[in-house]
PDB file of N, CA and C in Angstrom:
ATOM      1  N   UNK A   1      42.136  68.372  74.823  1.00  0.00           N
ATOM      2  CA  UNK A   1      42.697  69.474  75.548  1.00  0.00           C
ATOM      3  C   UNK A   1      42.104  69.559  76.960  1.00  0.00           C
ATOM      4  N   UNK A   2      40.578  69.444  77.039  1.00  0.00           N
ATOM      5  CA  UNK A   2      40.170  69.613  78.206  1.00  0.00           C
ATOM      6  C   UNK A   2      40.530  68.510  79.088  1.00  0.00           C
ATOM      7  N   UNK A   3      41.218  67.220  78.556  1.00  0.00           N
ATOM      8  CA  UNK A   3      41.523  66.078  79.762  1.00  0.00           C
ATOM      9  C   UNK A   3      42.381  66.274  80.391  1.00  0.00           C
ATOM     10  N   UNK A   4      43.425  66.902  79.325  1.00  0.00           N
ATOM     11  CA  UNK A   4      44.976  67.080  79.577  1.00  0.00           C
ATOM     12  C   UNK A   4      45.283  68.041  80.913  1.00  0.00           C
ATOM     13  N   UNK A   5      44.220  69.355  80.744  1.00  0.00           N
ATOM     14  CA  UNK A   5      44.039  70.134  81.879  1.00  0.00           C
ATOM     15  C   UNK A   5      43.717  69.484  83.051  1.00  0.00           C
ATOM     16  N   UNK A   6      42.314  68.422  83.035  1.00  0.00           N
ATOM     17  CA  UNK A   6      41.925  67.967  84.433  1.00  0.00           C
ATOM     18  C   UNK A   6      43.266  67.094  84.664  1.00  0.00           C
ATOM     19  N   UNK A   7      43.829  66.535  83.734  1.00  0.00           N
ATOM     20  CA  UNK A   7      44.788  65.421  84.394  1.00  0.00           C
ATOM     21  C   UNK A   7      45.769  65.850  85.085  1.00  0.00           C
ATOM     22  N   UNK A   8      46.565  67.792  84.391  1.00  0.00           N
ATOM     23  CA  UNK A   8      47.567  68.014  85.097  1.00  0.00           C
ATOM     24  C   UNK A   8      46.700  68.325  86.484  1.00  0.00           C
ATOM     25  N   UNK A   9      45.740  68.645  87.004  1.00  0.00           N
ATOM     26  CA  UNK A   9      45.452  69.781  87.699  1.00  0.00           C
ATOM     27  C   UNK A   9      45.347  68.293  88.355  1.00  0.00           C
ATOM     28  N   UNK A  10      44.674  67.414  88.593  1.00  0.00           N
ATOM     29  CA  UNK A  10      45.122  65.895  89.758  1.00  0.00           C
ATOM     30  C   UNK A  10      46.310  65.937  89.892  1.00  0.00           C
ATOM     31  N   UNK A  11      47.153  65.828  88.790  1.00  0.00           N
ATOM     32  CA  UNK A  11      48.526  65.223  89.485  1.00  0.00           C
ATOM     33  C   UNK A  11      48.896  66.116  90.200  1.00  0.00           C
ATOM     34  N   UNK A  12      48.980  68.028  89.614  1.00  0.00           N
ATOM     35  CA  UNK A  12      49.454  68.976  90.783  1.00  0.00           C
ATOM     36  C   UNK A  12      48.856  68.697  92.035  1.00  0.00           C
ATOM     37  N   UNK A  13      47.792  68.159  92.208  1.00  0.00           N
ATOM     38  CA  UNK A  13      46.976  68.113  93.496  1.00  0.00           C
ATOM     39  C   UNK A  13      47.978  66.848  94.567  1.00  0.00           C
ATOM     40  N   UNK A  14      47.699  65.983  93.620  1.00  0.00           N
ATOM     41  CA  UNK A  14      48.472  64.907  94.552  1.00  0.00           C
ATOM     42  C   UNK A  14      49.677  65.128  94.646  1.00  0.00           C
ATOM     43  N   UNK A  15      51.044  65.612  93.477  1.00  0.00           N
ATOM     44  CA  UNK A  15      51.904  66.297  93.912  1.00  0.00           C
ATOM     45  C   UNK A  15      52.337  66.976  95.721  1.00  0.00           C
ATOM     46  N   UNK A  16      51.537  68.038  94.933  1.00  0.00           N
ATOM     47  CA  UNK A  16      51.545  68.548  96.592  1.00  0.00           C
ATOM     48  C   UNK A  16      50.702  67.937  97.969  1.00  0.00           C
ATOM     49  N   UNK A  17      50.197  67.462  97.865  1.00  0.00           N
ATOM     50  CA  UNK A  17      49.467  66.417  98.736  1.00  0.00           C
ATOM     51  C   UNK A  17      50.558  65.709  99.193  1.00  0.00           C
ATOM     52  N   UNK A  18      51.515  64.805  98.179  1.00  0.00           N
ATOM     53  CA  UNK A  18      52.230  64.132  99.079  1.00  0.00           C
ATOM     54  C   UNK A  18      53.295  64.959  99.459  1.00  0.00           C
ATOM     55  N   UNK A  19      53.615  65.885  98.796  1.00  0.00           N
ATOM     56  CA  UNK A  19      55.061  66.272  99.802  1.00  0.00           C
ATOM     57  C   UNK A  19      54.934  67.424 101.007  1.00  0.00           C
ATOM     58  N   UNK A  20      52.890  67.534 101.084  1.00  0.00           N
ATOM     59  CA  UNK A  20      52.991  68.191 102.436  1.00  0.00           C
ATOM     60  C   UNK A  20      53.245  66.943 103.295  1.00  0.00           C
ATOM     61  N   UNK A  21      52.697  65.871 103.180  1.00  0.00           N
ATOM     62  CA  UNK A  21      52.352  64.717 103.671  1.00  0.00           C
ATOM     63  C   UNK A  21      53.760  64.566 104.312  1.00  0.00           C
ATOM     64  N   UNK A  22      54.515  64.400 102.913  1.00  0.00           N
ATOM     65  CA  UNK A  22      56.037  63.942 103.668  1.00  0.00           C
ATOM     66  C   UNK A  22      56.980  64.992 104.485  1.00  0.00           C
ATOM     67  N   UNK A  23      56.961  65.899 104.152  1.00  0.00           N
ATOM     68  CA  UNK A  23      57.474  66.993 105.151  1.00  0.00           C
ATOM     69  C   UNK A  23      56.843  67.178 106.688  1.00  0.00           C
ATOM     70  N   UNK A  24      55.480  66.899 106.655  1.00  0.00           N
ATOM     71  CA  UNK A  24      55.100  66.463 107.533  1.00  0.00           C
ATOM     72  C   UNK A  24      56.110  65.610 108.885  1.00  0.00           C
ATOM     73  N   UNK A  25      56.023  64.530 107.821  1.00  0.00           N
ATOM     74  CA  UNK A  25      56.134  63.105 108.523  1.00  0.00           C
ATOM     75  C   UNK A  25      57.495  63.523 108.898  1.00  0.00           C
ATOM     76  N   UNK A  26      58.474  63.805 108.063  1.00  0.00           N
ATOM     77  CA  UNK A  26      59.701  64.311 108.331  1.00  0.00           C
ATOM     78  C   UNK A  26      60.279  65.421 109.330  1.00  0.00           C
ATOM     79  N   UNK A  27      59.107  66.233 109.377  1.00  0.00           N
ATOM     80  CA  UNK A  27      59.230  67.236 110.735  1.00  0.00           C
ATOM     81  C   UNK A  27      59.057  66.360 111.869  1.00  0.00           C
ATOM     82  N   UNK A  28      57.772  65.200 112.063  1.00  0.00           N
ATOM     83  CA  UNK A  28      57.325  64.926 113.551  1.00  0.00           C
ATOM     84  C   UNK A  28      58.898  64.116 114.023  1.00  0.00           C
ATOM     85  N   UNK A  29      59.536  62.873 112.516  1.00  0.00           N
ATOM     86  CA  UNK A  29      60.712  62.920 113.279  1.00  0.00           C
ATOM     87  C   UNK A  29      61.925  63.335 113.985  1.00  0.00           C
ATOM     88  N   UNK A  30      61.815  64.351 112.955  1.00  0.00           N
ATOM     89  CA  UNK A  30      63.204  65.181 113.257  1.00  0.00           C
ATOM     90  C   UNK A  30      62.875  65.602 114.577  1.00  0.00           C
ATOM     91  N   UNK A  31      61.743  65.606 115.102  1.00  0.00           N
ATOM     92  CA  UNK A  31      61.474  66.238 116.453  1.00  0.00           C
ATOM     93  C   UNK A  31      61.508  65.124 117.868  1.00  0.00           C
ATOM     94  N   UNK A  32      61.871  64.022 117.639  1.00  0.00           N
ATOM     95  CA  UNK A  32      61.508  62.748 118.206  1.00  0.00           C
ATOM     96  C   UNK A  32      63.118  62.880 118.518  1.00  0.00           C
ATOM     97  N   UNK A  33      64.354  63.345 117.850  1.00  0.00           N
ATOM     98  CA  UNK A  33      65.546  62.934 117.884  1.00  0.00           C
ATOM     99  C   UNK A  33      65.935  64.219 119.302  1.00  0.00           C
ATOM    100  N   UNK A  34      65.392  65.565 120.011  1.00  0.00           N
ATOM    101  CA  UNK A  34      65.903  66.169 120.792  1.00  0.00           C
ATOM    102  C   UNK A  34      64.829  65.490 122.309  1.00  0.00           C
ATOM    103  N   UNK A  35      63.732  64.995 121.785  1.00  0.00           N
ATOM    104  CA  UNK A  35      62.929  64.397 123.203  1.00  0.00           C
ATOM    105  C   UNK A  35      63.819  63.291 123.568  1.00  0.00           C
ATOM    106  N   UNK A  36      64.382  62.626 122.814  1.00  0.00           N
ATOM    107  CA  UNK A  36      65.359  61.700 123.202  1.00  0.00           C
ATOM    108  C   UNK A  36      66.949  61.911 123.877  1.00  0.00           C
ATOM    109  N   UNK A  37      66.953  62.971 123.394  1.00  0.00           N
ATOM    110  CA  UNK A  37      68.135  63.762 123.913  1.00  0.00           C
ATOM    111  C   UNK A  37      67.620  63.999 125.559  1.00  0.00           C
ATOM    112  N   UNK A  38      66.516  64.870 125.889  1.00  0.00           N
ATOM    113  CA  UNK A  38      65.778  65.713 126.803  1.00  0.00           C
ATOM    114  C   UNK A  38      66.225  64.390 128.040  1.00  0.00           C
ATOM    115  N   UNK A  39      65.239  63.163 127.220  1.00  0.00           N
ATOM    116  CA  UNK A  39      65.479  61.960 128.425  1.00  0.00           C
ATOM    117  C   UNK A  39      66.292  61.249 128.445  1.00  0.00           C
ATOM    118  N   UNK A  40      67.561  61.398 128.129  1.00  0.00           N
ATOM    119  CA  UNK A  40      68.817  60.237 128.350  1.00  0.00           C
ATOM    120  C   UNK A  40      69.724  61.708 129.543  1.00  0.00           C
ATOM    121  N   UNK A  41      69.435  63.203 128.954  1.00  0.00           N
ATOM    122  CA  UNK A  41      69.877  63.883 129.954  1.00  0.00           C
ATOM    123  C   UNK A  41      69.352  63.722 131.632  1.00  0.00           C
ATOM    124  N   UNK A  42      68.056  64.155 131.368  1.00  0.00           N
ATOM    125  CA  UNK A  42      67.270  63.957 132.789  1.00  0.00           C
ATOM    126  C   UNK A  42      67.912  62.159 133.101  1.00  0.00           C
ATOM    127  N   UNK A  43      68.115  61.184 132.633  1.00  0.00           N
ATOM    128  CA  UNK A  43      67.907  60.413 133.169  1.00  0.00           C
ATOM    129  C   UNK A  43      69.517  60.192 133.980  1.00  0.00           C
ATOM    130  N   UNK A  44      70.412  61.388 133.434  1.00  0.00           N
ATOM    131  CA  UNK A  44      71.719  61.252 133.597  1.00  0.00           C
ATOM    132  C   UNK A  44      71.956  62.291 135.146  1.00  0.00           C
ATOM    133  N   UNK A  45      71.023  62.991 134.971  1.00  0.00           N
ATOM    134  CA  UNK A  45      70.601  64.326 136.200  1.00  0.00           C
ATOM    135  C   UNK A  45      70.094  63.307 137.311  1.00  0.00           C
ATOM    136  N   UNK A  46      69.755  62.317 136.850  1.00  0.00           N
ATOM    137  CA  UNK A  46      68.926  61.373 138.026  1.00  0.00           C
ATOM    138  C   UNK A  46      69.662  60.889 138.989  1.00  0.00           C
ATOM    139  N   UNK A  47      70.483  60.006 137.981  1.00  0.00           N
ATOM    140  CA  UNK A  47      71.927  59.267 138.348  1.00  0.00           C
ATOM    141  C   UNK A  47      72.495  59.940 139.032  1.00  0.00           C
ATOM    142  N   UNK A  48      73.445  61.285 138.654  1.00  0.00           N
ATOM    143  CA  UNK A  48      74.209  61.854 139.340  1.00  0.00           C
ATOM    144  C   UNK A  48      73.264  62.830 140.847  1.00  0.00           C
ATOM    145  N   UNK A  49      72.397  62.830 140.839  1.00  0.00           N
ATOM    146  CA  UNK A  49      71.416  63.200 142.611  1.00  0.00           C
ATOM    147  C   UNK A  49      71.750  62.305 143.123  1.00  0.00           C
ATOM    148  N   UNK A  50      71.534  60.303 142.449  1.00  0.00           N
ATOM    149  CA  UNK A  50      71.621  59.749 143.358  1.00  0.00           C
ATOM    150  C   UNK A  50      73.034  59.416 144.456  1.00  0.00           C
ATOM    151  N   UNK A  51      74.332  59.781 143.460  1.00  0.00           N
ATOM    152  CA  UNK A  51      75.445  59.259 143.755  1.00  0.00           C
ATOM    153  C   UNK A  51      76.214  60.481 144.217  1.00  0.00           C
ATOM    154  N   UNK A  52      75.386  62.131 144.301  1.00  0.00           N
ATOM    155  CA  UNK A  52      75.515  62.940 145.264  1.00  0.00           C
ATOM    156  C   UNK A  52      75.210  62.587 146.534  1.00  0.00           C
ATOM    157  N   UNK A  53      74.011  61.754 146.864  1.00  0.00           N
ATOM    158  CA  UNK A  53      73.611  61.874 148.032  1.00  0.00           C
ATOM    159  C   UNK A  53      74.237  60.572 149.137  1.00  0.00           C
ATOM    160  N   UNK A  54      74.478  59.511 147.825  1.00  0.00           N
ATOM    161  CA  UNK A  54      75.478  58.549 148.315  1.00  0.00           C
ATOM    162  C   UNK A  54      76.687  59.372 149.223  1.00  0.00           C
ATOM    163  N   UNK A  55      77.451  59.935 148.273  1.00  0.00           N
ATOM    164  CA  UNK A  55      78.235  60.513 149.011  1.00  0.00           C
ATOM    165  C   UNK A  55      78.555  61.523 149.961  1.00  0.00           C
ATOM    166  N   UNK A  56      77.513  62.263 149.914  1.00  0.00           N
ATOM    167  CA  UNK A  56      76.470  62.538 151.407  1.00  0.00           C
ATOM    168  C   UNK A  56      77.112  62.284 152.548  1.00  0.00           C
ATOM    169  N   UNK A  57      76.039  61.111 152.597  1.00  0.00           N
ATOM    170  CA  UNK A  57      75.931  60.248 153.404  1.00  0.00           C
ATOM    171  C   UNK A  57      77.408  59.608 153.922  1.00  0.00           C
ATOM    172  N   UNK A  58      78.172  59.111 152.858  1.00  0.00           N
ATOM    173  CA  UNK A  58      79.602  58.834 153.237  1.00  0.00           C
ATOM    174  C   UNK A  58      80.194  59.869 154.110  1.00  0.00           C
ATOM    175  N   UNK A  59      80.583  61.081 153.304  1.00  0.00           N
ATOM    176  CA  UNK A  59      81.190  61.981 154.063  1.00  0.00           C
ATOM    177  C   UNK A  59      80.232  62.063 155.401  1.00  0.00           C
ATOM    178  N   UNK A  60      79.044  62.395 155.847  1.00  0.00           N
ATOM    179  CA  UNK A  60      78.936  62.345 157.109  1.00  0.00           C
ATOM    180  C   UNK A  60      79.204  61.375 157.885  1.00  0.00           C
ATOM    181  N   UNK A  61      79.251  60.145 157.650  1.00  0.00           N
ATOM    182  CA  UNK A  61      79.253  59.009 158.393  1.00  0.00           C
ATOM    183  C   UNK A  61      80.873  58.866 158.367  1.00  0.00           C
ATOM    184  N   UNK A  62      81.545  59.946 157.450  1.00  0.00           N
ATOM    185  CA  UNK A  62      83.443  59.946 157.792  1.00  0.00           C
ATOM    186  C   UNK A  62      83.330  61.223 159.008  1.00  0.00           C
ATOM    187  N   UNK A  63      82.602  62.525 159.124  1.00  0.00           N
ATOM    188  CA  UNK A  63      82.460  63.455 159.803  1.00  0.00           C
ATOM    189  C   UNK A  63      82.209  62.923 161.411  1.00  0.00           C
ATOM    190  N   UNK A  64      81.928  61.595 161.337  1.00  0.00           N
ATOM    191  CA  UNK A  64      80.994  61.467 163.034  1.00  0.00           C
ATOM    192  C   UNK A  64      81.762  60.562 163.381  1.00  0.00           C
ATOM    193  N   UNK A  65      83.374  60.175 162.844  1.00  0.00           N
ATOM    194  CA  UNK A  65      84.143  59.080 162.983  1.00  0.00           C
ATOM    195  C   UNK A  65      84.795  58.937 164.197  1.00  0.00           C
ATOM    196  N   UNK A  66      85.262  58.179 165.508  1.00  0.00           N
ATOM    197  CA  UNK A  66      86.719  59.113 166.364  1.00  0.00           C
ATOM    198  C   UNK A  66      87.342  59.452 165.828  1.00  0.00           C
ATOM    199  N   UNK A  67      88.114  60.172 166.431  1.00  0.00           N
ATOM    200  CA  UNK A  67      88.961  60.988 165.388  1.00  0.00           C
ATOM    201  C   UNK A  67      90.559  60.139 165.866  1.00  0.00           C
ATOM    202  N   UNK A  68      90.796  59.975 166.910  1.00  0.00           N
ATOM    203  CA  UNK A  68      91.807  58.789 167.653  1.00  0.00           C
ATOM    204  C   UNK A  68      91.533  57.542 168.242  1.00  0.00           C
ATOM    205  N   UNK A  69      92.334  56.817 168.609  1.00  0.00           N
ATOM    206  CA  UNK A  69      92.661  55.752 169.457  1.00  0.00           C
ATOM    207  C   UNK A  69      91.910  55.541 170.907  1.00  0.00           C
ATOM    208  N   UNK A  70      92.514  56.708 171.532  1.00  0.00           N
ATOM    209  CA  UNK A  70      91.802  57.511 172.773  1.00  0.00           C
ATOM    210  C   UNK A  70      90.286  57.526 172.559  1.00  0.00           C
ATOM    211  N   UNK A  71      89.134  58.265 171.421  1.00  0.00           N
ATOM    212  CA  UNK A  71      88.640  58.564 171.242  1.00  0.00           C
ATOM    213  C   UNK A  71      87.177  57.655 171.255  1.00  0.00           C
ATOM    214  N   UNK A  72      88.502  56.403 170.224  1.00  0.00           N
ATOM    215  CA  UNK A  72      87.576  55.087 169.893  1.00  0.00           C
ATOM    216  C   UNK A  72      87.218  54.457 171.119  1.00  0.00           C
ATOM    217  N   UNK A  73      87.829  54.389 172.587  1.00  0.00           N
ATOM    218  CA  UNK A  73      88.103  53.806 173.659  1.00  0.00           C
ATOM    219  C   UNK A  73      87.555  54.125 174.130  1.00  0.00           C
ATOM    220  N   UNK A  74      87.089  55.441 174.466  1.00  0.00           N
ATOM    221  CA  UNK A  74      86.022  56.604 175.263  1.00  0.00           C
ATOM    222  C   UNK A  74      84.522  56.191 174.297  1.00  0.00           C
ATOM    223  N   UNK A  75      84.236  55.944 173.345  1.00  0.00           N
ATOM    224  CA  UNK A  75      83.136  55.969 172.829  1.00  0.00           C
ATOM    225  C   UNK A  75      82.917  54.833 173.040  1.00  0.00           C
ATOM    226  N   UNK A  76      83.785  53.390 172.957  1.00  0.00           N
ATOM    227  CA  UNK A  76      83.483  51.970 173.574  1.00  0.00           C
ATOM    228  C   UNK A  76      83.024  52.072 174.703  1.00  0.00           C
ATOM    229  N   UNK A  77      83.458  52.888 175.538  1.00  0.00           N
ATOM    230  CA  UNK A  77      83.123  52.365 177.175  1.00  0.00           C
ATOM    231  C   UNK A  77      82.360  53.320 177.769  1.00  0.00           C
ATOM    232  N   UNK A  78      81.586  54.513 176.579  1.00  0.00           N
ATOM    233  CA  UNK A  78      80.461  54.829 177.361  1.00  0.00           C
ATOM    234  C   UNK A  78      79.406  54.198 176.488  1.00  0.00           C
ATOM    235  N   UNK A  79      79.683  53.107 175.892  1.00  0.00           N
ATOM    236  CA  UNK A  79      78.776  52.461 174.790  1.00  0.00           C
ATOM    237  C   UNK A  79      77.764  53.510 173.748  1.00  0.00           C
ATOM    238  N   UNK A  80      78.481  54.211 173.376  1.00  0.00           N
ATOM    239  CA  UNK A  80      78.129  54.955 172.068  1.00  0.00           C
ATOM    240  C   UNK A  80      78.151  54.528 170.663  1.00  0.00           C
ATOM    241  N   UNK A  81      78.902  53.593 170.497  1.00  0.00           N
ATOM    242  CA  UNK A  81      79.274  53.039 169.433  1.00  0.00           C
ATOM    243  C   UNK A  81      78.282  52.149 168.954  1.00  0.00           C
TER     244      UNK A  81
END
């Protein structure tokens, strides 16, 4: 009788031993799956700054264009261009 007691009272031990263990382990992943989320966003926030500023840059360099024929001719021949 008295083994039977120590034996359940190990196995309850290790019982719960492992399934803090595994709940554990199972929380740190489940938590690994939104940091991955976090950085494919930021890395998508990155991208789109850069191809804001690309186009930036386009539109000003369309903003400072002649605007005519006349314009282009006058900016040739005071050598602005």
């Amino acid at each position: 009788m008295w083994k039977t007691t120590l034996a359940r009272r190990w196995v309850h031990r290790l019982a719960a031993t492992s399934l803090t263990i595994l709940s554990s382990t199972l929380f740190l992943l489940n938590l690994r799956r939104p940091g991955e989320r976090a950085g494919r966003a930021a890395e998508r926030l990155t991208n789109l700054e850069h191809i804001d500023h690309a186009q930036r840059e386009m539109l000003d360099a369309v903003a400072d264009h002649p605007r005519s024929h006349d314009d282009l001719l006058d900016r040739l021949r005071r050598g602005g261009f």
